[in-house]
PDB file of N, CA and C in Angstrom:
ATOM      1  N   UNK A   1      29.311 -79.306 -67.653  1.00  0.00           N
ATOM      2  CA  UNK A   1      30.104 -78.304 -66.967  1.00  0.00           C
ATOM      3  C   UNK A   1      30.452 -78.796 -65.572  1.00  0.00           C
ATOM      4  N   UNK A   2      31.386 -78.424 -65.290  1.00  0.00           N
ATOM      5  CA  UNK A   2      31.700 -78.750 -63.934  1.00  0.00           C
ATOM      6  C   UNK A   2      31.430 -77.973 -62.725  1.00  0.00           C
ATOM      7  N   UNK A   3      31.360 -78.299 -61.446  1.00  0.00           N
ATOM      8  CA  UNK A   3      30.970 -77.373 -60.374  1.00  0.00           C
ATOM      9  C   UNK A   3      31.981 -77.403 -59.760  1.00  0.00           C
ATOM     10  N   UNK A   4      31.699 -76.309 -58.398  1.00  0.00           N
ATOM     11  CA  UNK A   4      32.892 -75.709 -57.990  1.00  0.00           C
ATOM     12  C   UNK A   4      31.983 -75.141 -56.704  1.00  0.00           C
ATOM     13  N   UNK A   5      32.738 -75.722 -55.354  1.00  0.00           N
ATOM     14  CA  UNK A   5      32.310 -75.277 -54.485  1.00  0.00           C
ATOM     15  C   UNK A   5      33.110 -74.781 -53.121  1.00  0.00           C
ATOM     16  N   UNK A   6      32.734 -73.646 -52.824  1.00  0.00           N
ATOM     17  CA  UNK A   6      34.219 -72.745 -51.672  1.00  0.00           C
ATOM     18  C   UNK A   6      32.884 -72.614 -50.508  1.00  0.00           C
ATOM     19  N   UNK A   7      33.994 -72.907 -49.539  1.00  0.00           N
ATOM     20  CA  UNK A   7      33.536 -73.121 -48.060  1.00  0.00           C
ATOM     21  C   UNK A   7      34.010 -72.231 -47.464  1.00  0.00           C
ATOM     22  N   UNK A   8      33.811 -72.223 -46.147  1.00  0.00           N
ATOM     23  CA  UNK A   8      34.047 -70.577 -45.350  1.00  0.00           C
ATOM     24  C   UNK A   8      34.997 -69.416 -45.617  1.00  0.00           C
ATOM     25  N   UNK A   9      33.929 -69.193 -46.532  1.00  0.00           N
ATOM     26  CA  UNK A   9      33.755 -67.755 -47.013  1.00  0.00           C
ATOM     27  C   UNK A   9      33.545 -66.873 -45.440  1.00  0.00           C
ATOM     28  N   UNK A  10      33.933 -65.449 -45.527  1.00  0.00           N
ATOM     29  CA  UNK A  10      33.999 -64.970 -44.271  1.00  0.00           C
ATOM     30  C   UNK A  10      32.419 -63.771 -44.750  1.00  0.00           C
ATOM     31  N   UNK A  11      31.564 -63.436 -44.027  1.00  0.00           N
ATOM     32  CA  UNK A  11      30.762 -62.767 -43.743  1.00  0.00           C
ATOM     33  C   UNK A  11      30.629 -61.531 -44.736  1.00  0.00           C
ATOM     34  N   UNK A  12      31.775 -60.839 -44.105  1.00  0.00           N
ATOM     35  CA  UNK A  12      32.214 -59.434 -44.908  1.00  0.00           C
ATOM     36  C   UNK A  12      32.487 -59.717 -46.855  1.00  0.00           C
ATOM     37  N   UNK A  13      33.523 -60.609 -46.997  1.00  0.00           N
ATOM     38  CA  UNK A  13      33.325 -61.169 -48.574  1.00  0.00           C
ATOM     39  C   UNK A  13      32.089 -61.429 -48.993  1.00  0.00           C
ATOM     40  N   UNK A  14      31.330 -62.398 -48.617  1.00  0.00           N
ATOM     41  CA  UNK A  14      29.930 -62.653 -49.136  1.00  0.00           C
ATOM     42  C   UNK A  14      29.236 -61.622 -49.203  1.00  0.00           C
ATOM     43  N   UNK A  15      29.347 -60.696 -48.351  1.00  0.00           N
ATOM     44  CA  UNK A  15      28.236 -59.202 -48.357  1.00  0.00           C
ATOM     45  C   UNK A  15      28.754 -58.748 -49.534  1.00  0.00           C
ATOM     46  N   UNK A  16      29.964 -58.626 -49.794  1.00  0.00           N
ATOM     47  CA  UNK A  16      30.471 -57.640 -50.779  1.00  0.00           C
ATOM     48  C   UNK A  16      30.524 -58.601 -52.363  1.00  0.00           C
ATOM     49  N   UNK A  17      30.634 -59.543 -52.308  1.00  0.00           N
ATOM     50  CA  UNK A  17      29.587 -60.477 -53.483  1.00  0.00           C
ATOM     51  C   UNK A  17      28.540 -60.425 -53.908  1.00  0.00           C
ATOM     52  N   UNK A  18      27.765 -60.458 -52.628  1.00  0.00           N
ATOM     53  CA  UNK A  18      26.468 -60.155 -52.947  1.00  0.00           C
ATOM     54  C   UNK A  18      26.174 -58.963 -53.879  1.00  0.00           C
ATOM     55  N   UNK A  19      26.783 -57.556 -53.105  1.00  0.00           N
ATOM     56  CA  UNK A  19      26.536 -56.349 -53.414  1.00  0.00           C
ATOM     57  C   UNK A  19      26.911 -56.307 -55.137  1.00  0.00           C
ATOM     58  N   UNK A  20      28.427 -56.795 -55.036  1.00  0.00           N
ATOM     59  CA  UNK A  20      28.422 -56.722 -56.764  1.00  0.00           C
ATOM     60  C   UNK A  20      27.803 -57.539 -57.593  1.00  0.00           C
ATOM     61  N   UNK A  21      27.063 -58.845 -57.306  1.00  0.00           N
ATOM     62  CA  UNK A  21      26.400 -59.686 -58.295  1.00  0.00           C
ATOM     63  C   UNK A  21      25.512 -58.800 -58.495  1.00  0.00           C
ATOM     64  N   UNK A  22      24.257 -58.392 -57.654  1.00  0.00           N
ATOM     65  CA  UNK A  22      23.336 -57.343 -57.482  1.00  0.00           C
ATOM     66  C   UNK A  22      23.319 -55.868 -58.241  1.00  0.00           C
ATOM     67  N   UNK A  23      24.148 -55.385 -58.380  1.00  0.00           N
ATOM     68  CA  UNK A  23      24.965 -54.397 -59.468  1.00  0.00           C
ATOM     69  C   UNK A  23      24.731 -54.352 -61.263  1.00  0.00           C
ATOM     70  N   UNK A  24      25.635 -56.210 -61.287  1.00  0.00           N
ATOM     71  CA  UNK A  24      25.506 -56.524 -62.185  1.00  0.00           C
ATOM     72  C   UNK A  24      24.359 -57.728 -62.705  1.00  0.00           C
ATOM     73  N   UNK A  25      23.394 -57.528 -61.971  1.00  0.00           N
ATOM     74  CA  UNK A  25      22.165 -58.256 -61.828  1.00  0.00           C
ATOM     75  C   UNK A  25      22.563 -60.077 -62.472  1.00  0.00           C
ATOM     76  N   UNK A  26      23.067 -60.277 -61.138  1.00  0.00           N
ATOM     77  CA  UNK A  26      23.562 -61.690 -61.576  1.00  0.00           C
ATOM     78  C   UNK A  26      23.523 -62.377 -60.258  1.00  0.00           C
ATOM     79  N   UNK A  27      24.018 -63.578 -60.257  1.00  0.00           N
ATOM     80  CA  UNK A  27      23.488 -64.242 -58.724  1.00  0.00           C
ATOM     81  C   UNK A  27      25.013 -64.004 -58.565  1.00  0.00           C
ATOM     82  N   UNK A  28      25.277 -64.591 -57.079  1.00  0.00           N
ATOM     83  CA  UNK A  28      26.399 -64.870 -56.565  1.00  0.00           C
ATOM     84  C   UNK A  28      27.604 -65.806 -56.985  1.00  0.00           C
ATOM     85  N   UNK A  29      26.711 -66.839 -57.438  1.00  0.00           N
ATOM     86  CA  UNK A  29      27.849 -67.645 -58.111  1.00  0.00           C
ATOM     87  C   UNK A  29      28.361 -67.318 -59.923  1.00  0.00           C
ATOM     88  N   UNK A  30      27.333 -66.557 -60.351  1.00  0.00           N
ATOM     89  CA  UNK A  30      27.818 -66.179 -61.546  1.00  0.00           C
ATOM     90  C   UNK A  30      28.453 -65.092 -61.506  1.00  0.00           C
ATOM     91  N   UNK A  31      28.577 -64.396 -60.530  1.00  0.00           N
ATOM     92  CA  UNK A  31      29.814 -63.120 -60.400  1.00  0.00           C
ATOM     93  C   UNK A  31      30.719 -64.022 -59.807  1.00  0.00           C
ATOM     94  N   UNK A  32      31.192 -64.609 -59.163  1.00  0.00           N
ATOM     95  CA  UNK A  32      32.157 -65.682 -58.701  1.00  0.00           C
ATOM     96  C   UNK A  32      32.780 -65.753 -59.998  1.00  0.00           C
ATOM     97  N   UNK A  33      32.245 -66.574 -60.598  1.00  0.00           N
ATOM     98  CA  UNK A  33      32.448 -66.963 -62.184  1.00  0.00           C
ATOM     99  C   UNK A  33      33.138 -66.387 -63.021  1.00  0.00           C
ATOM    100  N   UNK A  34      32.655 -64.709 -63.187  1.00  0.00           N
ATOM    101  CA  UNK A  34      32.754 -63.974 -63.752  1.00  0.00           C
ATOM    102  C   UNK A  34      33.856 -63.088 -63.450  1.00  0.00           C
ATOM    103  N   UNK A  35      34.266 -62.961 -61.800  1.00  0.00           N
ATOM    104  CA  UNK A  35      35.796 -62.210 -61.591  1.00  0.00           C
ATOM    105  C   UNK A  35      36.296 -63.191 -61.614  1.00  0.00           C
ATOM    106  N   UNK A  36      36.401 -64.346 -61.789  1.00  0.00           N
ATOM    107  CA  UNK A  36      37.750 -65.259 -62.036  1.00  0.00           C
ATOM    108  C   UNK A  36      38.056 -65.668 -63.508  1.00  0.00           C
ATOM    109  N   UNK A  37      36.833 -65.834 -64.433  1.00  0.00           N
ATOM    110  CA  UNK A  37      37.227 -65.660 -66.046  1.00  0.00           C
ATOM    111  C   UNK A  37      38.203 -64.106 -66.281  1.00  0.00           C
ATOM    112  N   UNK A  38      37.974 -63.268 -65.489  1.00  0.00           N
ATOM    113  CA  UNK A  38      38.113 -61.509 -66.073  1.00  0.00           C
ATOM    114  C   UNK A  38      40.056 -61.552 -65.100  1.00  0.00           C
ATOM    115  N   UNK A  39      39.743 -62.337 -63.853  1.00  0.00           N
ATOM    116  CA  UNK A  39      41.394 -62.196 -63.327  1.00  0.00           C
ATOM    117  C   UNK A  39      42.205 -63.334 -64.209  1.00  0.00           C
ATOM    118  N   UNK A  40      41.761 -64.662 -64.048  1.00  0.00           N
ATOM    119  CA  UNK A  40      42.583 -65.627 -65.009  1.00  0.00           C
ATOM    120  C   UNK A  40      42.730 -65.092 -66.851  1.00  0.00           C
ATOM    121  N   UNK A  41      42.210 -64.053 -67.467  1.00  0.00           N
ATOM    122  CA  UNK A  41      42.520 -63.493 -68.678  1.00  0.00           C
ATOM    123  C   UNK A  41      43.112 -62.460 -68.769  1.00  0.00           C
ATOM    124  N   UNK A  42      43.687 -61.935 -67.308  1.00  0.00           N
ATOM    125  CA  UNK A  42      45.137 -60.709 -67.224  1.00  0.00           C
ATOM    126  C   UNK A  42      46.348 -61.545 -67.109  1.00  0.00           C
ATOM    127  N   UNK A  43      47.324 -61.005 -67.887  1.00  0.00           N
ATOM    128  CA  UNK A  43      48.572 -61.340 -67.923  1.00  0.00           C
ATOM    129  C   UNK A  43      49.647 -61.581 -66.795  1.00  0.00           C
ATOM    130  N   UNK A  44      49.928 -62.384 -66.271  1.00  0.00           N
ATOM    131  CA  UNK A  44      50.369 -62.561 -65.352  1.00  0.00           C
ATOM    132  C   UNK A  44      51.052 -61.245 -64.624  1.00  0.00           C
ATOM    133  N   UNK A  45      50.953 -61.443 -62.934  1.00  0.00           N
ATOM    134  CA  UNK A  45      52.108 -60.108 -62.653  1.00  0.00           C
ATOM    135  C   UNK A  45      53.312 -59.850 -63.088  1.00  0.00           C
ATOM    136  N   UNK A  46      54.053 -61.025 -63.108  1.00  0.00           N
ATOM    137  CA  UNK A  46      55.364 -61.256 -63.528  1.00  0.00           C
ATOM    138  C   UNK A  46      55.541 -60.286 -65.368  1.00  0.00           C
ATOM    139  N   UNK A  47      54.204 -61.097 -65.919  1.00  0.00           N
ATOM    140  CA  UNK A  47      54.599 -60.256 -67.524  1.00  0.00           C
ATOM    141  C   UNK A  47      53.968 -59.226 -67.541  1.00  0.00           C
ATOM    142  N   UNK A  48      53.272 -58.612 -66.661  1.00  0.00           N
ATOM    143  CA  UNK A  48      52.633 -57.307 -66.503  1.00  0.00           C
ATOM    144  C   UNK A  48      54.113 -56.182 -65.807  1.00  0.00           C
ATOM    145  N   UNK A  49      54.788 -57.122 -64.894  1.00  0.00           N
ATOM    146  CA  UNK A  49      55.776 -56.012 -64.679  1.00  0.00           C
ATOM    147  C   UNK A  49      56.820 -56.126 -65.397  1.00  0.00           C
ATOM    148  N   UNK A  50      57.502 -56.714 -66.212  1.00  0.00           N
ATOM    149  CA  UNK A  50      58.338 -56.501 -67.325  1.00  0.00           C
ATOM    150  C   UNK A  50      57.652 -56.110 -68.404  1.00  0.00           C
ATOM    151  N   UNK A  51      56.284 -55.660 -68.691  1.00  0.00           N
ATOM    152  CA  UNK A  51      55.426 -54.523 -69.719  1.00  0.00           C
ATOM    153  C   UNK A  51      55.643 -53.459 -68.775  1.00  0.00           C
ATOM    154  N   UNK A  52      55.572 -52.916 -67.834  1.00  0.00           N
ATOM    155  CA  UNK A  52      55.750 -51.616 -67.105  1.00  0.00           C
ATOM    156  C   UNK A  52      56.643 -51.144 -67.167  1.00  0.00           C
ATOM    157  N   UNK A  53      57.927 -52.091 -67.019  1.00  0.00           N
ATOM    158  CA  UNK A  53      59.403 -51.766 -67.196  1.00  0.00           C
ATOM    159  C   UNK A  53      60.068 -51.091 -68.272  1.00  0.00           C
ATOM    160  N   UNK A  54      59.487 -52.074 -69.350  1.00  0.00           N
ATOM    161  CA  UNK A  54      59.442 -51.527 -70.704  1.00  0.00           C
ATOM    162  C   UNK A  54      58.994 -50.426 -71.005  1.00  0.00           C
ATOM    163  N   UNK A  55      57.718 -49.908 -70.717  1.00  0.00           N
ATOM    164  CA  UNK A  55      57.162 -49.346 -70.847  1.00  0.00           C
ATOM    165  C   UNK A  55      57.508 -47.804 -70.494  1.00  0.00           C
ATOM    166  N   UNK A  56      58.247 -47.923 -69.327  1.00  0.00           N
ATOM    167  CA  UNK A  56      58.596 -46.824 -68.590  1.00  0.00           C
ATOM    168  C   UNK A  56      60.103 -46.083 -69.317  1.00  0.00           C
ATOM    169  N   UNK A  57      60.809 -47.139 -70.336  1.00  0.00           N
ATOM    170  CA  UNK A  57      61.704 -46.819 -71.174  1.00  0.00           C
ATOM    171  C   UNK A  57      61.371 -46.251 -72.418  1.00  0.00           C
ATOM    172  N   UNK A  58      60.160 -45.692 -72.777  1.00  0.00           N
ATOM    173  CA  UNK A  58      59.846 -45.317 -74.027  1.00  0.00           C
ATOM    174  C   UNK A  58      59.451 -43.968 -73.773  1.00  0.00           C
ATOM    175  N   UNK A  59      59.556 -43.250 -74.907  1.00  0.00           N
ATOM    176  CA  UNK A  59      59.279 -41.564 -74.909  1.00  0.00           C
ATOM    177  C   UNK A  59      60.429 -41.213 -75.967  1.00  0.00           C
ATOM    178  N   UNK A  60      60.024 -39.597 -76.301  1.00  0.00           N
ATOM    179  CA  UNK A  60      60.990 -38.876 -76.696  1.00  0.00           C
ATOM    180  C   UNK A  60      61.960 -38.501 -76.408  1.00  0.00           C
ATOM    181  N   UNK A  61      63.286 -38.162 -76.928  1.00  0.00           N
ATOM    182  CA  UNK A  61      64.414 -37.576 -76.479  1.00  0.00           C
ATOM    183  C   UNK A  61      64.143 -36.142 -75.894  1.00  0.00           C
ATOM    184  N   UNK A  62      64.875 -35.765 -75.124  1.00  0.00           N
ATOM    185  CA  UNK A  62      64.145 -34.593 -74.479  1.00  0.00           C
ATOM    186  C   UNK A  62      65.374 -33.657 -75.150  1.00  0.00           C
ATOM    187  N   UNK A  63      66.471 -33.862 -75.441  1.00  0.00           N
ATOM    188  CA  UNK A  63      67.426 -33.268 -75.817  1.00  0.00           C
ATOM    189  C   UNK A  63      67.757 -32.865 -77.860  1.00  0.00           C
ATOM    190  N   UNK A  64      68.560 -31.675 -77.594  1.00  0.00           N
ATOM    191  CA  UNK A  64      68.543 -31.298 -78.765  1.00  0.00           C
ATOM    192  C   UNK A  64      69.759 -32.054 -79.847  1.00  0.00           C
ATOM    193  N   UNK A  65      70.214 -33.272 -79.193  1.00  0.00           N
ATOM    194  CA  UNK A  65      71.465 -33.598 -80.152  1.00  0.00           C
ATOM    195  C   UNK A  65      71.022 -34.299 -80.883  1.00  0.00           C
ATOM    196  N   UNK A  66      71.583 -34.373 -82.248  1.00  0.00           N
ATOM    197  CA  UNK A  66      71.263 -35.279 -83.227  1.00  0.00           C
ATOM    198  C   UNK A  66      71.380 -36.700 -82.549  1.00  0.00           C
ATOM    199  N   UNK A  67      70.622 -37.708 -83.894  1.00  0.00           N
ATOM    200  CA  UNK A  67      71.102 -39.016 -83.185  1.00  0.00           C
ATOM    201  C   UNK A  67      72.412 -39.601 -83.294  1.00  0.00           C
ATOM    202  N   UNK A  68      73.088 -39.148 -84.547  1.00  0.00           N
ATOM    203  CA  UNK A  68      74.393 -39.165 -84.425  1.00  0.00           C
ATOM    204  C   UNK A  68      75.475 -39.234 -83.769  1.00  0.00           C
ATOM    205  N   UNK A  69      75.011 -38.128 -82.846  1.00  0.00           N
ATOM    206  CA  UNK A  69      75.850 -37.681 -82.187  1.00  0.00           C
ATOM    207  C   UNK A  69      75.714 -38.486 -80.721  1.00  0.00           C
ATOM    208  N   UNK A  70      74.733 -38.998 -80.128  1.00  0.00           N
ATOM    209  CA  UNK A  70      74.032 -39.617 -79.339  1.00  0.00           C
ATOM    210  C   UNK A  70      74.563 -41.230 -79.347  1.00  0.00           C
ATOM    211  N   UNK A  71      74.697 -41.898 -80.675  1.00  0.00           N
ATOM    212  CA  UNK A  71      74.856 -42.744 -80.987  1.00  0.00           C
ATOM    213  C   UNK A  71      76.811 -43.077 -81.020  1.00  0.00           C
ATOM    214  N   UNK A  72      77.657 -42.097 -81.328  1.00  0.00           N
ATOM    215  CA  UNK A  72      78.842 -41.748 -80.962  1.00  0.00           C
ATOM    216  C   UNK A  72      78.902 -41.769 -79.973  1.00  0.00           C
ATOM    217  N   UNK A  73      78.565 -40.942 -78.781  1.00  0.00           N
ATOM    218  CA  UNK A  73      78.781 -40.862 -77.433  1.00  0.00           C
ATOM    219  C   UNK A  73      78.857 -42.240 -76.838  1.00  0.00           C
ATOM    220  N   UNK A  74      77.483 -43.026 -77.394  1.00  0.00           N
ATOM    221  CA  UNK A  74      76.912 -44.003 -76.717  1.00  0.00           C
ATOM    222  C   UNK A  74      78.389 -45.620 -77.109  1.00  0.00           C
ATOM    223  N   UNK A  75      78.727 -45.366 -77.962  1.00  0.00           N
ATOM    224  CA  UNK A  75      80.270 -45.825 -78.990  1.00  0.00           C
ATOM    225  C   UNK A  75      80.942 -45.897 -77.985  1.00  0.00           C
ATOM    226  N   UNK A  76      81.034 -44.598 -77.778  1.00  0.00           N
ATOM    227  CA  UNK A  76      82.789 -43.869 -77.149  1.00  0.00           C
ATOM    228  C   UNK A  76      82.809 -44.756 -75.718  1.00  0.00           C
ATOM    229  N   UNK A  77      81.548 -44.608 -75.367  1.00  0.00           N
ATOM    230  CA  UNK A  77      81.269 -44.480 -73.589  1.00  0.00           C
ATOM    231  C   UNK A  77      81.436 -46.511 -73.609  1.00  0.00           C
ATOM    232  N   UNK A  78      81.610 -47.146 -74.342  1.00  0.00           N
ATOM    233  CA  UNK A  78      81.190 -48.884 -73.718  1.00  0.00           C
ATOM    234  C   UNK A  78      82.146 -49.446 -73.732  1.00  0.00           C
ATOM    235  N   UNK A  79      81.772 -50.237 -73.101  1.00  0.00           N
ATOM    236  CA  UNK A  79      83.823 -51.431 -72.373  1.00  0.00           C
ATOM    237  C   UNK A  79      83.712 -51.741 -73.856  1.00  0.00           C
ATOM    238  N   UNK A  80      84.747 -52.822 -74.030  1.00  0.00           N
ATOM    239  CA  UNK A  80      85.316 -53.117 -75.170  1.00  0.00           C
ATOM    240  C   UNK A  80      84.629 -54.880 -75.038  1.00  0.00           C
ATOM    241  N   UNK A  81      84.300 -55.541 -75.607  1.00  0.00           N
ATOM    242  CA  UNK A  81      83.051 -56.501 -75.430  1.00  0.00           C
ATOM    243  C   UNK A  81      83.477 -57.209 -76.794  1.00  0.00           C
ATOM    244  N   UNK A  82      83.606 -58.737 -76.714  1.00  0.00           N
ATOM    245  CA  UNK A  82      83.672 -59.285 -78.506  1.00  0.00           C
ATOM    246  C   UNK A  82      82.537 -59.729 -78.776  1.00  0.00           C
ATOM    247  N   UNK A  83      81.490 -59.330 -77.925  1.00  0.00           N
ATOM    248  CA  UNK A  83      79.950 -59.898 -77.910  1.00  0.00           C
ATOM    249  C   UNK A  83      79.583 -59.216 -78.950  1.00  0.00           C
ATOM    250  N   UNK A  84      79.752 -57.357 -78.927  1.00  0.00           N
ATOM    251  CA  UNK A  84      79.371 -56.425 -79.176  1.00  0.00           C
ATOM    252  C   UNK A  84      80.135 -56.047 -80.678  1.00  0.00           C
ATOM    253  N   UNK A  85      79.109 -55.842 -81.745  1.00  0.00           N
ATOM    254  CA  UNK A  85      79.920 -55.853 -83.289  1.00  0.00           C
ATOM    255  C   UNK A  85      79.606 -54.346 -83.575  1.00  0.00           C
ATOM    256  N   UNK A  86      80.250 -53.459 -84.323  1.00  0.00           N
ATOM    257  CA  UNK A  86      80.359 -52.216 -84.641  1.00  0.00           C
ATOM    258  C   UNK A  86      79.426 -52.601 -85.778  1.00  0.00           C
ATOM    259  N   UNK A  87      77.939 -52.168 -85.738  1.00  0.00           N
ATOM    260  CA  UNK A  87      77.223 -51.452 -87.475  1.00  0.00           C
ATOM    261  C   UNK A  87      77.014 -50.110 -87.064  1.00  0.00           C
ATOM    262  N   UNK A  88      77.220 -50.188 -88.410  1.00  0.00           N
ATOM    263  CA  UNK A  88      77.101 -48.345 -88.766  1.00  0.00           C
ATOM    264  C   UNK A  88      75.266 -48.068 -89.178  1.00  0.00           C
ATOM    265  N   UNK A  89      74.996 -46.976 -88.689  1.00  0.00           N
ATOM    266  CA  UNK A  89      73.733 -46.504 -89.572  1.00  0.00           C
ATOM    267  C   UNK A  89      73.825 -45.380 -90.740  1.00  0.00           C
TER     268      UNK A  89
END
């Protein structure tokens, strides 16, 4: 295994290392260890905020129109595009 060693550390951090290794009845360097396995295995910010984004686009229709009708509107209402192909549902 390899080692790994960080130098001035400021006072206030180390106290508060301490406090959580101590918590989780572990030394200092194995909570070190242990919030950087637990931060390096979250998804980056970048793909964490295009999951939020997304995320924030989902739910129910709050309205009473069919989808039909929703789906017409949505027709009627768009520039004219040769990107864009007419299917029917």
């Amino acid at each position: 295994m390899a080692n790994l060693q960080v130098k001035s550390i400021d006072d206030e951090l180390y106290k508060s290392l301490g406090k959580r290794a101590a918590m989780e009845n572990r030394s200092i360097s194995q909570e070190v260890v242990s919030i950087l396995k637990a931060y390096l295995s979250m998804p980056s910010n970048k793909t964490r905020l295009v999951n939020d984004q997304f995320l924030e686009l989902c739910g129910t229709w709050e309205g009473e129109e069919p989808a039909g009708e929703i789906i017409k509107e949505l027709r009627n209402n768009r520039v004219n595009n040769s990107n864009h192909r007419n299917i029917d549902f």
